[in-house]
Protein backbone atom coordinates (compact mmCIF):
# COMPACT_ATOMS: atom_id res chain seq x y z
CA UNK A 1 -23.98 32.66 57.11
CA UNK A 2 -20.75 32.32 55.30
CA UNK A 3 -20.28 28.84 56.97
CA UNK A 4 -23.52 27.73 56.39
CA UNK A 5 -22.52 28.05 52.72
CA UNK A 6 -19.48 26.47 52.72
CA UNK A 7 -20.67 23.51 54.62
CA UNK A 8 -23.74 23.54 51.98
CA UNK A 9 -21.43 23.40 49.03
CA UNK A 10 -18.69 20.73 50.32
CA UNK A 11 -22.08 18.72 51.29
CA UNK A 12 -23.45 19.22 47.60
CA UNK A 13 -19.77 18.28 46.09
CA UNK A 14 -19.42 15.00 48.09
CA UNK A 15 -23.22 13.93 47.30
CA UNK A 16 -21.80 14.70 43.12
CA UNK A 17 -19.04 12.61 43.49
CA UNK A 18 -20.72 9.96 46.51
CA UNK A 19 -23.56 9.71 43.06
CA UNK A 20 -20.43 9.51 40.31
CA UNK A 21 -18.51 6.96 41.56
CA UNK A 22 -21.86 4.70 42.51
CA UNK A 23 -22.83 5.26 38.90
CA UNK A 24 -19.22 4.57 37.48
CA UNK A 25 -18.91 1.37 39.73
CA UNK A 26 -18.47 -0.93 36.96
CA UNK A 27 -16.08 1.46 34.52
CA UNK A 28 -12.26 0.94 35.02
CA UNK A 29 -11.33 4.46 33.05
CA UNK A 30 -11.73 7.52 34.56
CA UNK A 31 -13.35 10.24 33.31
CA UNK A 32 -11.69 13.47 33.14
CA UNK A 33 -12.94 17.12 32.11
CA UNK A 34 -11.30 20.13 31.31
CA UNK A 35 -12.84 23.68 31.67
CA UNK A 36 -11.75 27.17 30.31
CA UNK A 37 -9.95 26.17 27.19
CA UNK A 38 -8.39 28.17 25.13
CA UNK A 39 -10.46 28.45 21.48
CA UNK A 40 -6.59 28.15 20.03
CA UNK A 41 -5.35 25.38 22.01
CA UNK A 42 -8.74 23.20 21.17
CA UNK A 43 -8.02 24.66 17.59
CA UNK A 44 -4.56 23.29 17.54
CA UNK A 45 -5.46 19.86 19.55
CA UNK A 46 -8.37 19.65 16.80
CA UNK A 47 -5.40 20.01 14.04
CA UNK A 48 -3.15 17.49 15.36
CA UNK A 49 -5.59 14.89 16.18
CA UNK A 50 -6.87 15.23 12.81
CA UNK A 51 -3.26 14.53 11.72
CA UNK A 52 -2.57 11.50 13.36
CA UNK A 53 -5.97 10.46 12.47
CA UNK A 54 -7.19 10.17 16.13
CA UNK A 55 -10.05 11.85 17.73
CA UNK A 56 -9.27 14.62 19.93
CA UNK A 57 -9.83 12.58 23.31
CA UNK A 58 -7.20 10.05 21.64
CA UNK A 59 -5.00 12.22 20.83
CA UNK A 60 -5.04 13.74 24.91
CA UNK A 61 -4.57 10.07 25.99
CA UNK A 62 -1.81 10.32 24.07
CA UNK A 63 -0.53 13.60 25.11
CA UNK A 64 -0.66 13.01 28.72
CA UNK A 65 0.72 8.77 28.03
CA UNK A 66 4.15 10.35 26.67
CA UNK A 67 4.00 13.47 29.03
CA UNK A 68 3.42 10.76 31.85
CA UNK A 69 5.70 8.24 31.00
CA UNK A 70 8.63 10.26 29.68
CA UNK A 71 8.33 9.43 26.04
CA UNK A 72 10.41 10.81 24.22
CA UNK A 73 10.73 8.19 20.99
CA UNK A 74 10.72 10.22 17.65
CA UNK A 75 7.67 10.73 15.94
CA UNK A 76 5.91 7.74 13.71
CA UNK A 77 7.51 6.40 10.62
CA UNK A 78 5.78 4.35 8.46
CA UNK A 79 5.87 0.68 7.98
CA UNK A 80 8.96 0.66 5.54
CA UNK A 81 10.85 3.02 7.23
CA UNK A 82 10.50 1.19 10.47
CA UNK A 83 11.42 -2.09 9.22
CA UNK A 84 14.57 -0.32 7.01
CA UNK A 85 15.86 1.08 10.46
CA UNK A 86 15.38 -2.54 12.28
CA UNK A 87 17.05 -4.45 9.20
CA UNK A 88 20.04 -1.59 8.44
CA UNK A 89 22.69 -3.39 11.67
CA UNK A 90 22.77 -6.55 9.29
CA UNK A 91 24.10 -4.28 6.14
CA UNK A 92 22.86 -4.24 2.89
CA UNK A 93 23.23 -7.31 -0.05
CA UNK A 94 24.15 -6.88 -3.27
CA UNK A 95 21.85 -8.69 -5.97
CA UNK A 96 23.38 -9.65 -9.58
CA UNK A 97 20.41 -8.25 -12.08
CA UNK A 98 19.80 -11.26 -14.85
CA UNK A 99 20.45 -9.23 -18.44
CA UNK A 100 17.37 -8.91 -19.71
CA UNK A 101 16.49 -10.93 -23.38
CA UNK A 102 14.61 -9.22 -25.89
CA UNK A 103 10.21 -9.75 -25.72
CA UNK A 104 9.45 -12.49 -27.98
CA UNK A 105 6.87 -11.67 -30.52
CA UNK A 106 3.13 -12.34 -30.09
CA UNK A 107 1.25 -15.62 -31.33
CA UNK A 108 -0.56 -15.47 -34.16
CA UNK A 109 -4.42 -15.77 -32.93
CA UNK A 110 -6.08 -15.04 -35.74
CA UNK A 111 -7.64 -18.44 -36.58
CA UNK A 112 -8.62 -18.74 -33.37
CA UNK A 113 -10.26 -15.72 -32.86
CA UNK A 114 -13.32 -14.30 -34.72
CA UNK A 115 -13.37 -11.03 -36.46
CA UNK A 116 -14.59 -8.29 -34.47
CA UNK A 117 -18.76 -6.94 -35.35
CA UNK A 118 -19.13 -3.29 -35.78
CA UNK A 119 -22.09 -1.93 -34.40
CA UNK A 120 -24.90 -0.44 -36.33
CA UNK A 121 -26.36 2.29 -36.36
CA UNK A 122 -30.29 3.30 -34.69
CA UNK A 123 -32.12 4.01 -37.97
């Protein structure tokens, strides 16, 4: 009886993945899913996803890309920073600043421009 089960469920398992992978014939990613998560760990995926402004299957890809690959670059820096670190090996230059003149003062535009109406008031 015991056999007859086993042999049932390894029939019923290759029939699920005989039907996935005819279904999925076209798709080039896999699919992957993960069971019995911790409500914490999801909690804390959620959080850092949300940080990095990914979704949480992103942020997995991610997660398992540097896990996989041995990344170990330091975290993201943003656009200045990055191009501050690329440009730093040529050293830094040295700008004279002009000295500044004093503001000149404003044209006269009052015969070219009409006095101002006040509004009235509703009755």
């Amino acid at each position: 009886m015991d056999a007859e089960i086993a042999v049932n469920a390894v029939n019923d398992s290759i029939a699920i993945i005989e039907s996935h992978r005819l279904c999925n014939r076209n798709r080039s990613m896999a699919t992957l899913t993960i069971r019995d998560l911790d409500d914490s760990l999801k909690h804390s995926l959620r959080l850092r996803a949300a940080g990095h402004r990914r979704s949480m299957e992103e942020e997995v890809r991610q997660i398992l890309r540097a896990a996989l690959q041995g990344d170990t670059a330091a975290p993201q820096q943003d656009l200045a920073s990055r191009i501050r670190a690329r440009v730093a090996a040529l050293g830094g230059v040295d700008l004279q600043i002009a000295p500044r003149e004093p503001a000149r003062e404003p044209p006269d535009l009052s015969a070219v421009v009409r006095p101002r109406r006040t509004r009235r008031s509703a009755p």
